[in-house]
PDB file of N, CA and C in Angstrom:
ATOM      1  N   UNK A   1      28.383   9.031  68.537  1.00  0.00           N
ATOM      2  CA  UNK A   1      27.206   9.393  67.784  1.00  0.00           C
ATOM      3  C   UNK A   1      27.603   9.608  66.323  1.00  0.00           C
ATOM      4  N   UNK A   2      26.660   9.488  65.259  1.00  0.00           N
ATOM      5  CA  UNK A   2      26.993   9.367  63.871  1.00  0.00           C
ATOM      6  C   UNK A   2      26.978  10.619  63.677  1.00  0.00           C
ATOM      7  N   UNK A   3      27.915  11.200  62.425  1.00  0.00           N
ATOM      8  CA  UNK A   3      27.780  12.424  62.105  1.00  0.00           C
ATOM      9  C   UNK A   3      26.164  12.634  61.551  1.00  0.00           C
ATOM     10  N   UNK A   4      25.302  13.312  61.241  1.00  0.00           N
ATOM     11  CA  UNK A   4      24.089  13.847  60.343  1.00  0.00           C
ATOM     12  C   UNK A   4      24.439  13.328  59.047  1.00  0.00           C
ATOM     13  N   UNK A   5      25.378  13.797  58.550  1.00  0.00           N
ATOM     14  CA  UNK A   5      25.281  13.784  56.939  1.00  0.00           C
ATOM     15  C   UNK A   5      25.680  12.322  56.211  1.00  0.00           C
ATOM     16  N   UNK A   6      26.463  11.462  57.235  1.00  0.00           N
ATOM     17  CA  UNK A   6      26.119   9.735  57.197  1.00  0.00           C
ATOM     18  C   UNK A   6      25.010   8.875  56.981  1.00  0.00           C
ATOM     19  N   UNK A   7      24.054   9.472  58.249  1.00  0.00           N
ATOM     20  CA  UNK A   7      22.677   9.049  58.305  1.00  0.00           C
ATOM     21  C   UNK A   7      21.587   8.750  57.346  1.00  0.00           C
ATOM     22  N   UNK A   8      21.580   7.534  56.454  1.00  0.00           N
ATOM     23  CA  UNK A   8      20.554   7.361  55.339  1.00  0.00           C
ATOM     24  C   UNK A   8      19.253   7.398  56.412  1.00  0.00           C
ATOM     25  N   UNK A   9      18.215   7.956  55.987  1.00  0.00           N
ATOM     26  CA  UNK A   9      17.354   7.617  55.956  1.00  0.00           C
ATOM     27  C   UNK A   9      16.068   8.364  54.914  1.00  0.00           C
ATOM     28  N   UNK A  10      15.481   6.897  54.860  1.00  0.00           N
ATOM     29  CA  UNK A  10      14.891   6.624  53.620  1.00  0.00           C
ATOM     30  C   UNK A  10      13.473   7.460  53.989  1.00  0.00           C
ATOM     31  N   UNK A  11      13.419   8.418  53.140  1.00  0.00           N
ATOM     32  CA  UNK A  11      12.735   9.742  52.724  1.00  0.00           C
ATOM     33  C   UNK A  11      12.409   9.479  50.887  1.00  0.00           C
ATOM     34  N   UNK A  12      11.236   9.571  50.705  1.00  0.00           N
ATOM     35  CA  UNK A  12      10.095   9.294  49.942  1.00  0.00           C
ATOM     36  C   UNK A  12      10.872  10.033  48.711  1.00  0.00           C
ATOM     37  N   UNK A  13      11.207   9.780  47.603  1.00  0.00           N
ATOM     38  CA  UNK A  13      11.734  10.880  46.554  1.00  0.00           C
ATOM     39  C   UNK A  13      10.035  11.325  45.703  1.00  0.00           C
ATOM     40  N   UNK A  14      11.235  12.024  45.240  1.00  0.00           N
ATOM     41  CA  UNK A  14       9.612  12.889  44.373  1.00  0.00           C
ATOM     42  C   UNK A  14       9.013  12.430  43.458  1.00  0.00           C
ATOM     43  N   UNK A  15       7.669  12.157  43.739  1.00  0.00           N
ATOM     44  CA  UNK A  15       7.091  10.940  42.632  1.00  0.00           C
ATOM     45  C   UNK A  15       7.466  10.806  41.310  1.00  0.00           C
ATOM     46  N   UNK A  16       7.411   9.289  40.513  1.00  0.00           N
ATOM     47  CA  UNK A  16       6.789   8.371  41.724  1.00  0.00           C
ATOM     48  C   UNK A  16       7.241   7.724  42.724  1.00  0.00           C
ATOM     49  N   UNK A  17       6.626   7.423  43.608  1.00  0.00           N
ATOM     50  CA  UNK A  17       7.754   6.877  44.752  1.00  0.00           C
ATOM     51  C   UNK A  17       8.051   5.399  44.407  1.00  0.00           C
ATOM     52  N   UNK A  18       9.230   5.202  44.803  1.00  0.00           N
ATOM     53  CA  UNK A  18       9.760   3.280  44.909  1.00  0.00           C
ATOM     54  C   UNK A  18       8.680   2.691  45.765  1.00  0.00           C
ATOM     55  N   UNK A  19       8.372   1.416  45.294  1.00  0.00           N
ATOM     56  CA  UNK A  19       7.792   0.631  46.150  1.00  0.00           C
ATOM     57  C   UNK A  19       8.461   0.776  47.752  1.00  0.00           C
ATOM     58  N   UNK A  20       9.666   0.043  47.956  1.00  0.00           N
ATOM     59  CA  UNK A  20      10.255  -0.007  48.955  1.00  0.00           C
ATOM     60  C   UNK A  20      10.285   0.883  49.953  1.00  0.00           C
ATOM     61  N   UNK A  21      10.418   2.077  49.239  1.00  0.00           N
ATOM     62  CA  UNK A  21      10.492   3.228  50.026  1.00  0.00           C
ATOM     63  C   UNK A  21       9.147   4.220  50.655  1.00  0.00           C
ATOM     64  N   UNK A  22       8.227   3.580  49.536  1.00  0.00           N
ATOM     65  CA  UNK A  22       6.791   4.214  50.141  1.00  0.00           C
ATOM     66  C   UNK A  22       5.965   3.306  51.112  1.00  0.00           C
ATOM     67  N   UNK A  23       6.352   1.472  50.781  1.00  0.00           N
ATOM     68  CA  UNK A  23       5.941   0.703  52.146  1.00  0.00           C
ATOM     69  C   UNK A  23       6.353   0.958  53.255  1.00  0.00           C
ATOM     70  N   UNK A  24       8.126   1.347  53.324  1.00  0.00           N
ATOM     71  CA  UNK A  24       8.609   1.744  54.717  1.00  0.00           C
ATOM     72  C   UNK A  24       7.859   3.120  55.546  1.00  0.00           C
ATOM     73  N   UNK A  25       7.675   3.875  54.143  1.00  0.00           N
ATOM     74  CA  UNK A  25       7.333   5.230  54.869  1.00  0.00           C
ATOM     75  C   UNK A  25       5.775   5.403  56.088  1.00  0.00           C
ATOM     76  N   UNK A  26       5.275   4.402  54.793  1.00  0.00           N
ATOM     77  CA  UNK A  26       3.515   4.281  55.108  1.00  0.00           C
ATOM     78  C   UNK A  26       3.256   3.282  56.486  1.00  0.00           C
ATOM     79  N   UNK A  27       4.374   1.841  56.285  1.00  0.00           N
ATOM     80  CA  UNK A  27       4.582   1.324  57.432  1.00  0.00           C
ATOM     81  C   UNK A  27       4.901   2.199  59.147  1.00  0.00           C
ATOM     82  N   UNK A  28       6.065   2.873  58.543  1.00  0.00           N
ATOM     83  CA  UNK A  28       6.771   3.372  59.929  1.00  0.00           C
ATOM     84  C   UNK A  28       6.018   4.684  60.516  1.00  0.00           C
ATOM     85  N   UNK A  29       5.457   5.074  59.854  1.00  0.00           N
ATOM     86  CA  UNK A  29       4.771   6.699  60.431  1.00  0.00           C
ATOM     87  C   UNK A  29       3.749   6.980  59.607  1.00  0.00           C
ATOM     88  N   UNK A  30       2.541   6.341  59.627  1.00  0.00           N
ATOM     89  CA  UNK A  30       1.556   6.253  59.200  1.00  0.00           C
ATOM     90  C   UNK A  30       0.739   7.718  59.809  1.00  0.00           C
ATOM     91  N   UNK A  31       0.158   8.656  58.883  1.00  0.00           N
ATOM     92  CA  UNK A  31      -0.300   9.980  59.557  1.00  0.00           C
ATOM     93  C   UNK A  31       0.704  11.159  59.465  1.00  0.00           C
ATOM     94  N   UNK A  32       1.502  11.065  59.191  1.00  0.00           N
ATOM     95  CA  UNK A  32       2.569  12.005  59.949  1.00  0.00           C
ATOM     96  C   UNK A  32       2.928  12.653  58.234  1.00  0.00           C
ATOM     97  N   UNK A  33       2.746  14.086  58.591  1.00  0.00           N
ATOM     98  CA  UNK A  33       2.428  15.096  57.327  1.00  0.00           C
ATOM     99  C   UNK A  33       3.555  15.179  56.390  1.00  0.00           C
ATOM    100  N   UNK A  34       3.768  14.614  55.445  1.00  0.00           N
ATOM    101  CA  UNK A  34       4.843  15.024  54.289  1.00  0.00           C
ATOM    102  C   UNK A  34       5.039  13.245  53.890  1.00  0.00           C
ATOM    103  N   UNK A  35       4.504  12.475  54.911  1.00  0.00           N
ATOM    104  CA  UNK A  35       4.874  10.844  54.278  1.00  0.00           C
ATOM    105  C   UNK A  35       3.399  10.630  53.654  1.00  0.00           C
ATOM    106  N   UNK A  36       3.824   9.400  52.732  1.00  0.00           N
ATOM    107  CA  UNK A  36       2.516   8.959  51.808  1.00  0.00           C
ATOM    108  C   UNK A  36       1.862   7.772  52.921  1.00  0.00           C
ATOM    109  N   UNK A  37       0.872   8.689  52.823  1.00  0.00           N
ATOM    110  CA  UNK A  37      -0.558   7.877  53.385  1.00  0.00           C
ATOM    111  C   UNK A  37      -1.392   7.358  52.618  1.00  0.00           C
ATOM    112  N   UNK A  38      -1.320   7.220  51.602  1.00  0.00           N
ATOM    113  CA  UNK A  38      -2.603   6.633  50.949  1.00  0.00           C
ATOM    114  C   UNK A  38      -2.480   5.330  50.733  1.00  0.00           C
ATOM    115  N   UNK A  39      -2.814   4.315  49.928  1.00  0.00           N
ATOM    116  CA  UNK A  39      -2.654   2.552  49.904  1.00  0.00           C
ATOM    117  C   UNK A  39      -1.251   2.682  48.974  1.00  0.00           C
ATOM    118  N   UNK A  40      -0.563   2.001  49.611  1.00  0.00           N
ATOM    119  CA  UNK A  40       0.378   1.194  49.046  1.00  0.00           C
ATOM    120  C   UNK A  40       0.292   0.955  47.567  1.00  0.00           C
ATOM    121  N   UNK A  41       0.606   1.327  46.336  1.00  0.00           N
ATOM    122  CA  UNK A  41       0.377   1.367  45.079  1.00  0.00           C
ATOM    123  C   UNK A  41       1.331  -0.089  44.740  1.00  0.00           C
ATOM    124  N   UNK A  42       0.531  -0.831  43.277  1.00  0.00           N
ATOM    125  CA  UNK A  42       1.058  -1.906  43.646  1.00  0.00           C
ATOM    126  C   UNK A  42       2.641  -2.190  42.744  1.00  0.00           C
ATOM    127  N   UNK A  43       3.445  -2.848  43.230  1.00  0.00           N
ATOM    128  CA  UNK A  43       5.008  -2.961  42.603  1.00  0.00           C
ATOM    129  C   UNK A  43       4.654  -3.234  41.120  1.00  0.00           C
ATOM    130  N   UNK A  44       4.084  -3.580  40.066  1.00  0.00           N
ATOM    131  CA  UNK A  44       4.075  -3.671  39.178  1.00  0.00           C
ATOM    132  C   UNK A  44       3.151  -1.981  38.071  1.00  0.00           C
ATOM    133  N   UNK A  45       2.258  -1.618  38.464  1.00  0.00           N
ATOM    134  CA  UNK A  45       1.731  -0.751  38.074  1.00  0.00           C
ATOM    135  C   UNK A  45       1.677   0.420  38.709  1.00  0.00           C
ATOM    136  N   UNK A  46       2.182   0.615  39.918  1.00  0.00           N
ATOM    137  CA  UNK A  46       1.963   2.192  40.580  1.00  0.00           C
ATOM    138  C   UNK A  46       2.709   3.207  40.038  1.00  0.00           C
ATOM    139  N   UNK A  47       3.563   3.391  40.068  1.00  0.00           N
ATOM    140  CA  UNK A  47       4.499   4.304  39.296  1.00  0.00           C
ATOM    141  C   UNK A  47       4.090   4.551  37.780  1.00  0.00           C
ATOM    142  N   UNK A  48       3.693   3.738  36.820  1.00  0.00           N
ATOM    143  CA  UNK A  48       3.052   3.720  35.555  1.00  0.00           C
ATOM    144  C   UNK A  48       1.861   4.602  35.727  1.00  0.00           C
ATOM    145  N   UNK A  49       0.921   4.110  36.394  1.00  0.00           N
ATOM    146  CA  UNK A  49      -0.135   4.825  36.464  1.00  0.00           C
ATOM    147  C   UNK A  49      -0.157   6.364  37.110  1.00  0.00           C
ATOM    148  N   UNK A  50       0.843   6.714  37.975  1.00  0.00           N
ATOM    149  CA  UNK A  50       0.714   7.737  37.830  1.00  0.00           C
ATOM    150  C   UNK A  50       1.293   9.072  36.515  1.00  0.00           C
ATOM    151  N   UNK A  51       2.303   7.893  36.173  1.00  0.00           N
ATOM    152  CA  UNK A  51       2.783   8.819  35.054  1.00  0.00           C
ATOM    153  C   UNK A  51       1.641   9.057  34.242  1.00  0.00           C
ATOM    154  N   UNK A  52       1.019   7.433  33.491  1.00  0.00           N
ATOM    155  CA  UNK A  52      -0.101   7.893  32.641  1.00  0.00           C
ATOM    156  C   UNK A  52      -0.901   9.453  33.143  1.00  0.00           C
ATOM    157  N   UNK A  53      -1.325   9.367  34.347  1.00  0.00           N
ATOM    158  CA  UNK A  53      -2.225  10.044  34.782  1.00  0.00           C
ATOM    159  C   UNK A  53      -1.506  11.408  34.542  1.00  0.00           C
ATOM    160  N   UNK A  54      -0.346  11.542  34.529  1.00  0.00           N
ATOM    161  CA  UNK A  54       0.531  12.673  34.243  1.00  0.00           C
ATOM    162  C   UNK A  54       0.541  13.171  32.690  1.00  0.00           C
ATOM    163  N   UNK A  55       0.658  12.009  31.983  1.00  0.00           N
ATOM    164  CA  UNK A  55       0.694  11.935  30.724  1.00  0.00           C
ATOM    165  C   UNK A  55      -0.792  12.597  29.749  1.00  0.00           C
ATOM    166  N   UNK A  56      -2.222  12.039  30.260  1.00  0.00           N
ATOM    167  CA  UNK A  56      -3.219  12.175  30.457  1.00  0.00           C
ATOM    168  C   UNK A  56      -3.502  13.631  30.633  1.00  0.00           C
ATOM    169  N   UNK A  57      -3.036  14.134  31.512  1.00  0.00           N
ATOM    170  CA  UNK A  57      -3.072  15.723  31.660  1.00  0.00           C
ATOM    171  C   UNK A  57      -2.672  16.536  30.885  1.00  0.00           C
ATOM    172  N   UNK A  58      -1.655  15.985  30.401  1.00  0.00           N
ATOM    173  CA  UNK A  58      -0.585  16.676  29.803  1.00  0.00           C
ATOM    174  C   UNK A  58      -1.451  17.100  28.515  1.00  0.00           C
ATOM    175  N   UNK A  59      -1.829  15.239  28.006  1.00  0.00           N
ATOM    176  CA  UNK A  59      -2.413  15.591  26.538  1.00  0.00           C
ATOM    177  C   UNK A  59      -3.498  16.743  26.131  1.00  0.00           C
ATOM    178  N   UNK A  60      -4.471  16.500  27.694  1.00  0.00           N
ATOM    179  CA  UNK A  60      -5.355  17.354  27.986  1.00  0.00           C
ATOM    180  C   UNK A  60      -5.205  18.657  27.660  1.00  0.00           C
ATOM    181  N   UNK A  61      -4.354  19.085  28.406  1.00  0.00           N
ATOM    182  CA  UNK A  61      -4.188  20.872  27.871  1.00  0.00           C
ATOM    183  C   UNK A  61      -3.345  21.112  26.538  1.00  0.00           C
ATOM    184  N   UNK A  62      -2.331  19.841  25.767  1.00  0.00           N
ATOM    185  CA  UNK A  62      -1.984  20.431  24.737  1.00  0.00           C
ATOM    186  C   UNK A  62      -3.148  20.142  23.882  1.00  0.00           C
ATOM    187  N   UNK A  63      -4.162  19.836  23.906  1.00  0.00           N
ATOM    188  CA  UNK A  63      -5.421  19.546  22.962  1.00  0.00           C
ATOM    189  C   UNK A  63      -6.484  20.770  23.378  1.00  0.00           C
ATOM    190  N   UNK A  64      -6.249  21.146  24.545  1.00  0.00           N
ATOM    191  CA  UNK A  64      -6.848  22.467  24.699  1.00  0.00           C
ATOM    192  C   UNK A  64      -5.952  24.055  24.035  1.00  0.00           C
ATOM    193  N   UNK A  65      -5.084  23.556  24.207  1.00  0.00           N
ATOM    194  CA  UNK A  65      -4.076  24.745  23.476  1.00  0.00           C
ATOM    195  C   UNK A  65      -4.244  24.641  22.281  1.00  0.00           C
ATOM    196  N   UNK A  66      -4.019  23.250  21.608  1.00  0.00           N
ATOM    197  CA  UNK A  66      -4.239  23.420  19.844  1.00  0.00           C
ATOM    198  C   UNK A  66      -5.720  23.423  19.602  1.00  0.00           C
ATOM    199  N   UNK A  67      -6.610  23.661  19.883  1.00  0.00           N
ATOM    200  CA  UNK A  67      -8.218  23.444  20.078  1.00  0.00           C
ATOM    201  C   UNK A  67      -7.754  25.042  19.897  1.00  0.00           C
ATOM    202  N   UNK A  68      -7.370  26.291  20.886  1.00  0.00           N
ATOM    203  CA  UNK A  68      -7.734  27.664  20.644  1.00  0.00           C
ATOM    204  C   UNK A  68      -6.911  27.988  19.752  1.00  0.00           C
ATOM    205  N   UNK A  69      -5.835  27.246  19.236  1.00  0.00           N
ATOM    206  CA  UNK A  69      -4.866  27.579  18.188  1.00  0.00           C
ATOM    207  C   UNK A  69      -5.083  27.089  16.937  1.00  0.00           C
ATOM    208  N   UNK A  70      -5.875  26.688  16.517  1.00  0.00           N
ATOM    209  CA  UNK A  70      -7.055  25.962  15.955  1.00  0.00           C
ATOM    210  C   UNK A  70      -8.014  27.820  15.428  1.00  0.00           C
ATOM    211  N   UNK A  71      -8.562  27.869  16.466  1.00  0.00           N
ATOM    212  CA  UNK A  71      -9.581  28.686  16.543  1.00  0.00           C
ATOM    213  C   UNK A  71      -9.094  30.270  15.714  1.00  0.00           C
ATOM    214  N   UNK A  72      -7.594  30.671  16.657  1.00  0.00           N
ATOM    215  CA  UNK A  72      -7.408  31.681  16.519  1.00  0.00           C
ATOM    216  C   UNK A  72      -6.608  31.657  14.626  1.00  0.00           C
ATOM    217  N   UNK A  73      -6.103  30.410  14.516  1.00  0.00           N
ATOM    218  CA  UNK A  73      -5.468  30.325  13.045  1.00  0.00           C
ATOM    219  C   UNK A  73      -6.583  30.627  12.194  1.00  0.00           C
ATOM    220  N   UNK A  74      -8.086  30.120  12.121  1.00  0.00           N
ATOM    221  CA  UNK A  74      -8.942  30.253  11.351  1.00  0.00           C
ATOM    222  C   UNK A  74      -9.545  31.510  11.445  1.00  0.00           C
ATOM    223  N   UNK A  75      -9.825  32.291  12.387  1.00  0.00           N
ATOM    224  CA  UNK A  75      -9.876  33.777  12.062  1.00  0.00           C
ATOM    225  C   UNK A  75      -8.975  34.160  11.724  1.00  0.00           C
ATOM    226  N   UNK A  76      -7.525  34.330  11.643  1.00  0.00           N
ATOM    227  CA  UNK A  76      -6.627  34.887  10.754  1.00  0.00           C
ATOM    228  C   UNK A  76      -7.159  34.310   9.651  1.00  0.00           C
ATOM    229  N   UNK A  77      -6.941  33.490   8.873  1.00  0.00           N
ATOM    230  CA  UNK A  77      -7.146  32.669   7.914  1.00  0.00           C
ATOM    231  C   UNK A  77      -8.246  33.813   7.313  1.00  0.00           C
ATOM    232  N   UNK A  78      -9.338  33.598   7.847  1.00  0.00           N
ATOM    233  CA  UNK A  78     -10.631  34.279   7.326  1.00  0.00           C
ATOM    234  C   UNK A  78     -10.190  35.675   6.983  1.00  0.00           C
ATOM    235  N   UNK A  79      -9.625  36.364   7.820  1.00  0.00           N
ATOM    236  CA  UNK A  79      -8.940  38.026   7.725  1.00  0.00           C
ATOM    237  C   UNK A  79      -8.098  37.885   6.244  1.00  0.00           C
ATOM    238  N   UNK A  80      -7.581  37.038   6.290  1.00  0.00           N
ATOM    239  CA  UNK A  80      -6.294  37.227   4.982  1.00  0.00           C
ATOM    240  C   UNK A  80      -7.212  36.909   3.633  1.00  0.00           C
ATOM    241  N   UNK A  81      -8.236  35.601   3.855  1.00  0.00           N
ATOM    242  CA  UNK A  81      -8.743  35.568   2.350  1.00  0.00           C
ATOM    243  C   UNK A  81      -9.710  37.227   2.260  1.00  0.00           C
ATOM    244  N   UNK A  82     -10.283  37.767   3.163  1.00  0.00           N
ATOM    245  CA  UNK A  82     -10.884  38.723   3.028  1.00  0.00           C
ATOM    246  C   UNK A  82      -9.797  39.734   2.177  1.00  0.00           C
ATOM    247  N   UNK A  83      -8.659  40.350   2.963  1.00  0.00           N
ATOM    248  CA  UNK A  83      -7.804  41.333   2.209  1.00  0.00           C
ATOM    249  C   UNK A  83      -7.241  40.955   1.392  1.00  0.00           C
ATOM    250  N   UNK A  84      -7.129  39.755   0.897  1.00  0.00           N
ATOM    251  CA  UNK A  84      -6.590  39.045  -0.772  1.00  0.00           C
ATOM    252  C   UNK A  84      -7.709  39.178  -1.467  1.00  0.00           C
ATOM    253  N   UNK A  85      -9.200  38.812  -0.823  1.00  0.00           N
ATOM    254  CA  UNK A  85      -9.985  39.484  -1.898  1.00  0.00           C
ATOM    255  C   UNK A  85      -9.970  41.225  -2.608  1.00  0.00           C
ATOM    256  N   UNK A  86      -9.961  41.892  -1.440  1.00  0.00           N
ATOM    257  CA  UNK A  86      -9.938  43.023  -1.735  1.00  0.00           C
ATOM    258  C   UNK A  86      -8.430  43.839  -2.414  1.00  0.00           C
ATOM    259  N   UNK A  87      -7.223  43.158  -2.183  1.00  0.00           N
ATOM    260  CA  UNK A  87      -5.886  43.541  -3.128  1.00  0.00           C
ATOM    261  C   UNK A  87      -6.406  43.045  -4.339  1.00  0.00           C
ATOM    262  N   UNK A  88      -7.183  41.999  -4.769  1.00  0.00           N
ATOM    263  CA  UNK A  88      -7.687  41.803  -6.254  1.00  0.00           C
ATOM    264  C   UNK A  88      -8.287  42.708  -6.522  1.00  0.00           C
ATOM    265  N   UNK A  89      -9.923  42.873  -6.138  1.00  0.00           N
ATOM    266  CA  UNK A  89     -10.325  44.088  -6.352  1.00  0.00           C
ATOM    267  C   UNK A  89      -9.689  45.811  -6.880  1.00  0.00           C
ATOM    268  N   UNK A  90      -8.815  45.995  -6.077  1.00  0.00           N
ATOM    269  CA  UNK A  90      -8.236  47.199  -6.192  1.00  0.00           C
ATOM    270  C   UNK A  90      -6.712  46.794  -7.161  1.00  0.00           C
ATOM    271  N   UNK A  91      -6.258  45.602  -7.602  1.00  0.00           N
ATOM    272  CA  UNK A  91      -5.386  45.840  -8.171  1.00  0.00           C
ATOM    273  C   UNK A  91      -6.212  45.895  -9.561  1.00  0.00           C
ATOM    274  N   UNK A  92      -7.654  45.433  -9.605  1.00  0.00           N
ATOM    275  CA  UNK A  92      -8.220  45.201 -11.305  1.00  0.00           C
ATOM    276  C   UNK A  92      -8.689  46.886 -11.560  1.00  0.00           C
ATOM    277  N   UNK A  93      -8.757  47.675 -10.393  1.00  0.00           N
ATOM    278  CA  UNK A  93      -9.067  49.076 -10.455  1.00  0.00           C
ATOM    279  C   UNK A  93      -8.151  50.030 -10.491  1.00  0.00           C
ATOM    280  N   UNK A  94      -7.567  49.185 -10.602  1.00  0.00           N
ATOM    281  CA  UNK A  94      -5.505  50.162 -10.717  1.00  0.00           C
ATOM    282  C   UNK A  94      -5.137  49.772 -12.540  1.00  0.00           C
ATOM    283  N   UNK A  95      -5.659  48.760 -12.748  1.00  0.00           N
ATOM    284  CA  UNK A  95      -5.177  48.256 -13.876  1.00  0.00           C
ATOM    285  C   UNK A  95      -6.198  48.908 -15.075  1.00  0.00           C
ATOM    286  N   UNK A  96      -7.560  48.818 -14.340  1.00  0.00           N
ATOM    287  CA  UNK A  96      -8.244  49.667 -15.105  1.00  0.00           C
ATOM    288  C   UNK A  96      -8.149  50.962 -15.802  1.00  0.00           C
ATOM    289  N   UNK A  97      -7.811  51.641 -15.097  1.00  0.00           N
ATOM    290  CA  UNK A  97      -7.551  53.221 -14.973  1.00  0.00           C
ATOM    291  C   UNK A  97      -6.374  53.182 -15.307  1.00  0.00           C
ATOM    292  N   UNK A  98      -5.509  52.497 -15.451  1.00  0.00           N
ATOM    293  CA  UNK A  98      -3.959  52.225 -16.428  1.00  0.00           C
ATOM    294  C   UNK A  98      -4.437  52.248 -17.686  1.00  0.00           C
ATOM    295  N   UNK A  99      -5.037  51.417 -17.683  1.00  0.00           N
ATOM    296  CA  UNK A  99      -5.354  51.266 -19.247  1.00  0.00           C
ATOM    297  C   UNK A  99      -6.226  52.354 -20.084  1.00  0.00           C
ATOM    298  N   UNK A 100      -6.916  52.967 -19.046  1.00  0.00           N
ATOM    299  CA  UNK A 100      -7.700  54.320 -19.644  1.00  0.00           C
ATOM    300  C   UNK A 100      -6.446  55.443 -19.631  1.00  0.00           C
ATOM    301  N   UNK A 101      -5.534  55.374 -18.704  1.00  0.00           N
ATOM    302  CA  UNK A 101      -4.812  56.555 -19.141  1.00  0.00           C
ATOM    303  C   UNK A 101      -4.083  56.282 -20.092  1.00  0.00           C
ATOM    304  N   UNK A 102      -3.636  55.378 -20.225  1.00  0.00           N
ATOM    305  CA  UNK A 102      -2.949  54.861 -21.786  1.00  0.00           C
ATOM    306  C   UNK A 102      -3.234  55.233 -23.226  1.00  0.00           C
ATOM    307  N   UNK A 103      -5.057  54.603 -22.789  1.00  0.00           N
ATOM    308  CA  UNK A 103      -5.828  55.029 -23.832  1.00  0.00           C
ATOM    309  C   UNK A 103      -5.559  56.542 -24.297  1.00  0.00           C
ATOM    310  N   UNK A 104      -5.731  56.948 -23.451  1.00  0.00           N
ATOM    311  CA  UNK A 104      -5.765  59.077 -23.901  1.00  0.00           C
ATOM    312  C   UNK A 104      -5.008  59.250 -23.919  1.00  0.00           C
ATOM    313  N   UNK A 105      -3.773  58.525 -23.397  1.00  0.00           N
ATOM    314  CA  UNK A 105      -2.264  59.486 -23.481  1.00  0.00           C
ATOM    315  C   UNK A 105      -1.565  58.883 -25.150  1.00  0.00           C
ATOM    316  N   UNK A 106      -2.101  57.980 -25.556  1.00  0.00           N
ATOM    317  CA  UNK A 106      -1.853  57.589 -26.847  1.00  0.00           C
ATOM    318  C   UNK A 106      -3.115  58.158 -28.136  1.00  0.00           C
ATOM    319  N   UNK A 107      -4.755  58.756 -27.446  1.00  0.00           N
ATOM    320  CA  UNK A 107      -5.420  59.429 -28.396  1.00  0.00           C
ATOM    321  C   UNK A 107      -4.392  60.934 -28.772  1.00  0.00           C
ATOM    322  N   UNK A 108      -3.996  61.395 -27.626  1.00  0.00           N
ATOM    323  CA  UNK A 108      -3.783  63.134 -27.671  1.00  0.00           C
ATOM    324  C   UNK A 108      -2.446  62.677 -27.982  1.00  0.00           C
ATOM    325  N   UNK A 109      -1.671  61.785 -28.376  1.00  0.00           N
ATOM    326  CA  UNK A 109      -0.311  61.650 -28.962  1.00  0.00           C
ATOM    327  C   UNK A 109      -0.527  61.979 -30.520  1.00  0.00           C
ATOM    328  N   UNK A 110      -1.688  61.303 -31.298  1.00  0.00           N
ATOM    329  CA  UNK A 110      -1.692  60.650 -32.276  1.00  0.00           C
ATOM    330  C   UNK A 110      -2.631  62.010 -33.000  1.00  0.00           C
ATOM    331  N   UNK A 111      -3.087  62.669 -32.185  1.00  0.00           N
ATOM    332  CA  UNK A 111      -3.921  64.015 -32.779  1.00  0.00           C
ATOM    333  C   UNK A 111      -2.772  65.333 -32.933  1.00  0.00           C
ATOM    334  N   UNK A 112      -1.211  65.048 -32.149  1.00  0.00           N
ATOM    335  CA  UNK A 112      -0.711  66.115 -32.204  1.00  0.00           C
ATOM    336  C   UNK A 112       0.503  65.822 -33.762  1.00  0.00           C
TER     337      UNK A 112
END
């Protein structure tokens, strides 16, 4: 008897599957839970198409991710021109009141 760990047998790898190996599977034990049952995908395009279809997904959610990253950049965005407006504001009211204390600290210089 053969040892076990000799024994090829041809077990479906993890998609996509080889032609060869998914006709034998689908051929020899048609039904039987963990082999591919569905049609025979064809030797030139099966494997492609599922990648696309992989690919396809993929794009899907990184266009949904940059779609809310998108979203969430432009409310920041909006937050920052808001408090750059308002550091203007308060720096022309800092500068103001500089210049008025200037003013008096150079009247009451010039009177003493």
């Amino acid at each position: 008897m053969a040892d076990p760990e000799e024994v090829q047998v041809c077990q479906p790898p993890p998609p996509p599957l080889s032609p060869s190996c998914a006709e034998a599977s689908a051929a020899s034990s048609p039904g039987v839970p963990g082999r591919f049952d569905g049609p025979v995908p064809s030797r030139s395009i099966g494997p492609a198409v599922h990648l696309l279809e992989d690919v396809d997904l993929q794009i899907g959610d990184a266009a949904f991710s940059l779609t809310k990253l998108l979203e969430a950049t432009s409310a920041v965005s909006a937050q920052v021109e808001e408090l750059a407006f308002k550091c203007t504001e308060n720096a022309r009211f800092l500068k103001t009141w500089r210049d008025l204390l200037k003013e008096g600290y150079e009247s009451l210089k010039t009177d003493n």
